[in-house]
Protein backbone atom coordinates (compact mmCIF):
# COMPACT_ATOMS: atom_id res chain seq x y z
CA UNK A 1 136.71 103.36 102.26
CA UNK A 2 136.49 100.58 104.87
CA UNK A 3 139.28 99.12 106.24
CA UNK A 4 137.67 95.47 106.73
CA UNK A 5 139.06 93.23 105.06
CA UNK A 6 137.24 89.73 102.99
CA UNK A 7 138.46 86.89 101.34
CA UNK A 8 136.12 85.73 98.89
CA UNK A 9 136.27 81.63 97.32
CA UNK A 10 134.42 80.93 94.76
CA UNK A 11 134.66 77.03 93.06
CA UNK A 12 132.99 77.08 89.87
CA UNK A 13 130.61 74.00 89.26
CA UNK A 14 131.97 72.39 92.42
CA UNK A 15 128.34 71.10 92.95
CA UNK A 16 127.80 69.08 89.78
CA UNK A 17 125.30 66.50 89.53
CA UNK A 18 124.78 63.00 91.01
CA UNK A 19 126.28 60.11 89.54
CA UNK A 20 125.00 56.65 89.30
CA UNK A 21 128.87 55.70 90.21
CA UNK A 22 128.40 57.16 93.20
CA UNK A 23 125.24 55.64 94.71
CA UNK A 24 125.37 54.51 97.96
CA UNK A 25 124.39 50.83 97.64
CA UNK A 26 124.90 49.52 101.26
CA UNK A 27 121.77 51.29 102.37
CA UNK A 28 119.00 48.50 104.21
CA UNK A 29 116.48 48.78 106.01
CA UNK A 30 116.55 45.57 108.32
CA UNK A 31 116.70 42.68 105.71
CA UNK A 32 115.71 44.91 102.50
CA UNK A 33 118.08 46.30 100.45
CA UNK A 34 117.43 50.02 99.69
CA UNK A 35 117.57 52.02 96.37
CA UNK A 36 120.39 53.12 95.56
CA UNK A 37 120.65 56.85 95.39
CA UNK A 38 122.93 58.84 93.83
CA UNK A 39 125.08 61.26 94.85
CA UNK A 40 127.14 64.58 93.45
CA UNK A 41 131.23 63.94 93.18
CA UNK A 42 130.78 66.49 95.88
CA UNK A 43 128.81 64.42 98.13
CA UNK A 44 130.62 61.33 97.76
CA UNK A 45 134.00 63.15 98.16
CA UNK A 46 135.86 62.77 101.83
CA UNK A 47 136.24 66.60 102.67
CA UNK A 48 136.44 67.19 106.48
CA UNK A 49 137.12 70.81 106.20
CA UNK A 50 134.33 71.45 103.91
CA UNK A 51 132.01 69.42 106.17
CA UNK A 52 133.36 71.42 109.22
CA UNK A 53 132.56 75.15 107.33
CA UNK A 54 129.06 73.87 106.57
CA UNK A 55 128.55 72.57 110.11
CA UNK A 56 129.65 75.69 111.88
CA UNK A 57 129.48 78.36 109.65
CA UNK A 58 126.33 79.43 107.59
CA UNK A 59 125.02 78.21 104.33
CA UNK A 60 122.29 79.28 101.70
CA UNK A 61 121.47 78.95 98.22
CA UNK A 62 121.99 81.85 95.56
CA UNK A 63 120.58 81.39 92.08
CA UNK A 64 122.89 84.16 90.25
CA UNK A 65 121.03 85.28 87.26
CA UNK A 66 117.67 84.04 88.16
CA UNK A 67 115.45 80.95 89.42
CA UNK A 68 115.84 78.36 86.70
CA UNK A 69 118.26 80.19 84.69
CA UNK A 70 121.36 77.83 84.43
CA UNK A 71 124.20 80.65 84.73
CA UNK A 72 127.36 80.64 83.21
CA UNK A 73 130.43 81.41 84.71
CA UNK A 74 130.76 84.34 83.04
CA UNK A 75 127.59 85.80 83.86
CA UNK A 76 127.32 84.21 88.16
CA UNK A 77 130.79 85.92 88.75
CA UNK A 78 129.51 89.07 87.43
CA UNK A 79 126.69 88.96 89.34
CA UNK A 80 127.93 87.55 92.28
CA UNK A 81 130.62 90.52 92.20
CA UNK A 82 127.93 93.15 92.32
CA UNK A 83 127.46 93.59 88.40
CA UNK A 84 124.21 92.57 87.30
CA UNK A 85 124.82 90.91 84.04
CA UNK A 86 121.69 92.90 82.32
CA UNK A 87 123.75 95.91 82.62
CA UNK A 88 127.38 95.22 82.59
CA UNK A 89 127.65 91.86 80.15
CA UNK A 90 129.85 92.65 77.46
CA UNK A 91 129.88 89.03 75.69
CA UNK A 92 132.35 86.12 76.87
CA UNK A 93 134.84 87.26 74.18
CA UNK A 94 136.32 90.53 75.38
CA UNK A 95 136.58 89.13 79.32
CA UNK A 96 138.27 85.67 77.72
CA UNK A 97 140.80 88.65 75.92
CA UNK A 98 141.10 90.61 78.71
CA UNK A 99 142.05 87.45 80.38
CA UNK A 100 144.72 86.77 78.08
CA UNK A 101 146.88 89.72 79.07
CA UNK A 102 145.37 91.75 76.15
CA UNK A 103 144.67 95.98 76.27
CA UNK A 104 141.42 96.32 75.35
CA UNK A 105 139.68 99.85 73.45
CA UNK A 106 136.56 100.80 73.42
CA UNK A 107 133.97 99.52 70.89
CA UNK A 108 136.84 96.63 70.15
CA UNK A 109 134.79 92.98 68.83
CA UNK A 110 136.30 90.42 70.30
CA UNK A 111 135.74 86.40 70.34
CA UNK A 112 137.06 83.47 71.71
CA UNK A 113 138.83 80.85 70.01
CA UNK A 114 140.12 77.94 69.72
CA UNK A 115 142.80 75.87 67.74
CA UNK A 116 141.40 73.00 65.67
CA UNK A 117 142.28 70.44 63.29
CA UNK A 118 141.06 70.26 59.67
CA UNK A 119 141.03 68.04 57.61
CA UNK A 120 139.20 68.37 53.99
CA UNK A 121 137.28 71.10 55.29
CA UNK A 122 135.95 69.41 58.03
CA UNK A 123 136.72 69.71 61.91
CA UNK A 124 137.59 66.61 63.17
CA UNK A 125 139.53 68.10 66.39
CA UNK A 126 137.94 71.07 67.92
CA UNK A 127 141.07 71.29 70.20
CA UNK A 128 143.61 70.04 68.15
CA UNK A 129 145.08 66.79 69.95
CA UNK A 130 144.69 68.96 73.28
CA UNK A 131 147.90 70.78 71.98
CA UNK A 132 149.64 71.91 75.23
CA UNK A 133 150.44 75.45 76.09
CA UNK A 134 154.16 75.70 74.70
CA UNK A 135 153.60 74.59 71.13
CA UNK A 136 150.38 76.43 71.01
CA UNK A 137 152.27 79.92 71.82
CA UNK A 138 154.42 79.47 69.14
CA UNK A 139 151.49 79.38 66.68
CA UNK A 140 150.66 83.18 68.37
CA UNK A 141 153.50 84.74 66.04
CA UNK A 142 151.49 83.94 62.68
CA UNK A 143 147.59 84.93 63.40
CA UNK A 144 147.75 88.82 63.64
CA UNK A 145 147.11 91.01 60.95
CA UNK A 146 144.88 93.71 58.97
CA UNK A 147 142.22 93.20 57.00
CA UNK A 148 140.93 95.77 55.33
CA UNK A 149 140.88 98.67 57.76
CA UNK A 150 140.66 96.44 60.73
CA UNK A 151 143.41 95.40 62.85
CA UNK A 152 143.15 91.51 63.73
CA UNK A 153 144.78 90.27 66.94
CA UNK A 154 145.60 86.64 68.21
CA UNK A 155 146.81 85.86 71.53
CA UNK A 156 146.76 82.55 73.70
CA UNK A 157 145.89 81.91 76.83
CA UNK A 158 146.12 77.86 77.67
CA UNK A 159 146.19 75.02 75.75
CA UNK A 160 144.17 75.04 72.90
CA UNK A 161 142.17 78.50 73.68
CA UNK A 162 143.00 82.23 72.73
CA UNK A 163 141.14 85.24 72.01
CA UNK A 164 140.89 87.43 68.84
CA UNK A 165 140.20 90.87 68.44
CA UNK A 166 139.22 93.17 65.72
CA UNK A 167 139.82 96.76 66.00
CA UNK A 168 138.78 99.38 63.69
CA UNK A 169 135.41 101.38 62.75
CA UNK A 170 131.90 99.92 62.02
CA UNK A 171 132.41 96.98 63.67
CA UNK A 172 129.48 94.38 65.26
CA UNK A 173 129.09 92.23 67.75
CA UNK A 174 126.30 90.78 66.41
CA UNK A 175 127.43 88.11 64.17
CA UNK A 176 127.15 84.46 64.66
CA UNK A 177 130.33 81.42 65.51
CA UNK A 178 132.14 79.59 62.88
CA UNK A 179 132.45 77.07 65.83
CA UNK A 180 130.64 74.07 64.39
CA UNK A 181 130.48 72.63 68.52
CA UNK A 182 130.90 69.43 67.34
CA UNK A 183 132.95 67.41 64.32
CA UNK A 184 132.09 68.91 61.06
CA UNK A 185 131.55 71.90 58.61
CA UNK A 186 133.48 75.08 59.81
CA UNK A 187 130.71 77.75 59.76
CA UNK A 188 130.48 80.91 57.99
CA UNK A 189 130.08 83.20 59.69
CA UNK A 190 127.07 85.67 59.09
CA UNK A 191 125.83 88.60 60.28
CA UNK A 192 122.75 88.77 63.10
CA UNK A 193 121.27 91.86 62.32
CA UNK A 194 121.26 93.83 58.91
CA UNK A 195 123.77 96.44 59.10
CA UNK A 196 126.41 97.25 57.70
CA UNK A 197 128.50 97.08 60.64
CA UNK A 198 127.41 93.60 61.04
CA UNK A 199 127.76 92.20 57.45
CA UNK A 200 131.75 94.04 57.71
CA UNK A 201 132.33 92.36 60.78
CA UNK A 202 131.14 88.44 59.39
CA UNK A 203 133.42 89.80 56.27
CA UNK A 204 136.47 90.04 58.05
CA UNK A 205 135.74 87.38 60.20
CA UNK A 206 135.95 85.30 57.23
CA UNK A 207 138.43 86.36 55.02
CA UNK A 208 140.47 85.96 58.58
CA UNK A 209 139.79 82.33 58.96
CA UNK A 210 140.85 81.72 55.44
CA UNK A 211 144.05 83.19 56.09
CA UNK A 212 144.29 82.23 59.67
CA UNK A 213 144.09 78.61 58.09
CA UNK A 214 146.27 79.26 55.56
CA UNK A 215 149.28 80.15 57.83
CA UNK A 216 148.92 77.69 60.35
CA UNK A 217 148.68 75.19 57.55
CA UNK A 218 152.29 76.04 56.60
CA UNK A 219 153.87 76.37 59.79
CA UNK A 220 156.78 74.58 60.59
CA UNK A 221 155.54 73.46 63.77
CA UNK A 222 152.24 72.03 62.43
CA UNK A 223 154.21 70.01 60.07
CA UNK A 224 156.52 68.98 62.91
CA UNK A 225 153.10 67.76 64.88
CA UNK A 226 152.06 66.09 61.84
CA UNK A 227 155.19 64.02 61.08
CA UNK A 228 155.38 62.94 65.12
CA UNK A 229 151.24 61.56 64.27
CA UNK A 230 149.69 64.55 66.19
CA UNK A 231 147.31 66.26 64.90
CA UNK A 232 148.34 69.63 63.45
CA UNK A 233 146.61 73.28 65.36
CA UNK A 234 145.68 74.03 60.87
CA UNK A 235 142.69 76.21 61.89
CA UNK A 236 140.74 78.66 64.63
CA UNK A 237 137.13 78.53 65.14
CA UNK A 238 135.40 81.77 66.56
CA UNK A 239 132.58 82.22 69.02
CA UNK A 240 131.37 84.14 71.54
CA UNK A 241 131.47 87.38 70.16
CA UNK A 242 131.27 90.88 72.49
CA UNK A 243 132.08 94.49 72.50
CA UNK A 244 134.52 95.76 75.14
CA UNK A 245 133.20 98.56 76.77
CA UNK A 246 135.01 100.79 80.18
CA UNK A 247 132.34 100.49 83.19
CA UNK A 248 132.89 101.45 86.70
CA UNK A 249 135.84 99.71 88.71
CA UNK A 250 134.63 98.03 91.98
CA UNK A 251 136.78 101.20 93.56
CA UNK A 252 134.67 103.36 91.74
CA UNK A 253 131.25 101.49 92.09
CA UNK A 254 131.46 100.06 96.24
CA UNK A 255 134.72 102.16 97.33
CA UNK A 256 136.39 98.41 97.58
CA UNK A 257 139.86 97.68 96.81
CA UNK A 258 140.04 94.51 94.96
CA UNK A 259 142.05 91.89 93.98
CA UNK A 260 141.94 88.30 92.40
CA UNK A 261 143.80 85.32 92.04
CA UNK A 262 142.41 82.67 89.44
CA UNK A 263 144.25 80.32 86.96
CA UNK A 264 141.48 80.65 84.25
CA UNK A 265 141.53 83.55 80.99
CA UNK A 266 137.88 84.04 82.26
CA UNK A 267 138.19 84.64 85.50
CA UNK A 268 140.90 87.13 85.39
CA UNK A 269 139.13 88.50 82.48
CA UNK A 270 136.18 89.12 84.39
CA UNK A 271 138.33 90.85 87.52
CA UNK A 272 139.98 92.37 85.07
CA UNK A 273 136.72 94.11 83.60
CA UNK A 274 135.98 95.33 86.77
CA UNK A 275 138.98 97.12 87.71
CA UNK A 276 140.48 94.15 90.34
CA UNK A 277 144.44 93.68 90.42
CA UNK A 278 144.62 90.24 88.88
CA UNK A 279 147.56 88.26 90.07
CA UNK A 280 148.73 85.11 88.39
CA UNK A 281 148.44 81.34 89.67
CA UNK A 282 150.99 79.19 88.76
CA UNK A 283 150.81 75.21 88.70
């Protein structure tokens, strides 16, 4: 093992793209006046020590997963980390559970979620009044279970977002999100493949929602939120879904020591898949 030592920073979609806000309009070129041309938050930003690491230090482009391919974050830090998402992706749900805190087994289906309001069957929240991190941990206590010969767990990580996992035999990850993305229908969710592992898995991914809704419906803080005019955390919506599998740690795979600090489920999920000490940001 080496005994260098790196520090590795990574800002996720620090780049962006330009907005007409941010044009430059001053620019002439002796009387005319120039078009005005856009620019990134990042290059409209005062940032002298950024500016100074560019100057003097050296700078490239990386396209993570491929030319073209817009990346996600899941998927760039794997890559960017040494494991190539073609053979290590496991699905955003078990790294946004491992992020959570959550012990993971192997061949566990996991999915990320999200609190929501409903109202007549319809979402018309997605993040429930951007319920804050306190009251949503309290709604933890009521969402695990078993259903049928699965084991269903809840946990939350910030805000309005958690993870689920199902645990148990003849399980899929290939079955679709009841996340509807947008204001509307909760979806069913169905199987993506016919099996029998998959049509079990949509099964008890429904019959959960039902009675995930059906407990947060009656909780006592939901009807506190709705009697202060907030809206009420009444439902989850799934998507996402992945199978945890062990691969090698970064000890294992490069002989590297690792460790990470990141405020985000993901990232620590992520660093936690590959076998770095996560450490916890606070603030």
């Amino acid at each position: 093992m080496s005994s260098k030592k790196a520090v590795l920073l990574i800002m996720d979609g620090l780049g962006d793209l330009p907005m007409a806000r941010t044009a430059d309009r001053s620019r002439q070129s002796g009387s005319h006046q120039l078009p005005a041309t856009p620019k990134t938050p990042l290059q409209a930003a005062k940032k002298p020590n950024l500016d100074r690491l560019a100057k003097e230090g050296i700078t490239g482009l990386l396209s993570p997963v491929g030319r073209g391919i817009i990346p996600g974050s899941d998927t760039s830090h794997l890559e960017i980390l040494g494991y190539p998402p073609a053979i290590f992706y496991c699905g955003r749900g078990p790294l946004e559970a491992l992020g959570t805190g959550m012990a993971l087994e192997e061949q566990d289906v996991a999915f990320r979620a999200n609190f929501a309001t409903v109202e007549n069957g319809k979402v018309v929240d997605r993040r429930a009044g951007r319920i804050d991190s306190e009251e949503a941990r309290k709604l933890e206590k009521y969402l695990s279970t078993k259903i049928e010969d699965v084991q269903v767990i809840f946990k939350h990580s910030v805000q309005h977002r958690g993870a689920v996992v199902l645990r148990g035999n003849g399980l899929s990850p290939d079955v679709g999100d009841t996340d509807p993305h947008e204001s509307g229908q909760i979806i069913p969710c169905r199987e993506c493949e016919k099996s029998d592992a998959a049509k079990k898995t949509a099964r008890i991914v429904n019959a959960y929602m039902k009675f995930a809704m059906e407990k947060l419906s009656a909780a006592p803080e939901n009807r506190e939120r709705t009697a202060k005019k907030l809206r009420p955390a009444n439902a989850l919506l799934l998507r996402g879904a992945g199978v945890y599998r062990k691969i090698p740690s970064m000890i294992e795979r490069f002989g590297l020591n690792a460790a990470c600090m990141a405020d985000g489920a993901l990232y620590r999920g992520v660093a936690t898949y590959i076998g770095m000490d996560v450490f916890m940001l606070k603030g």
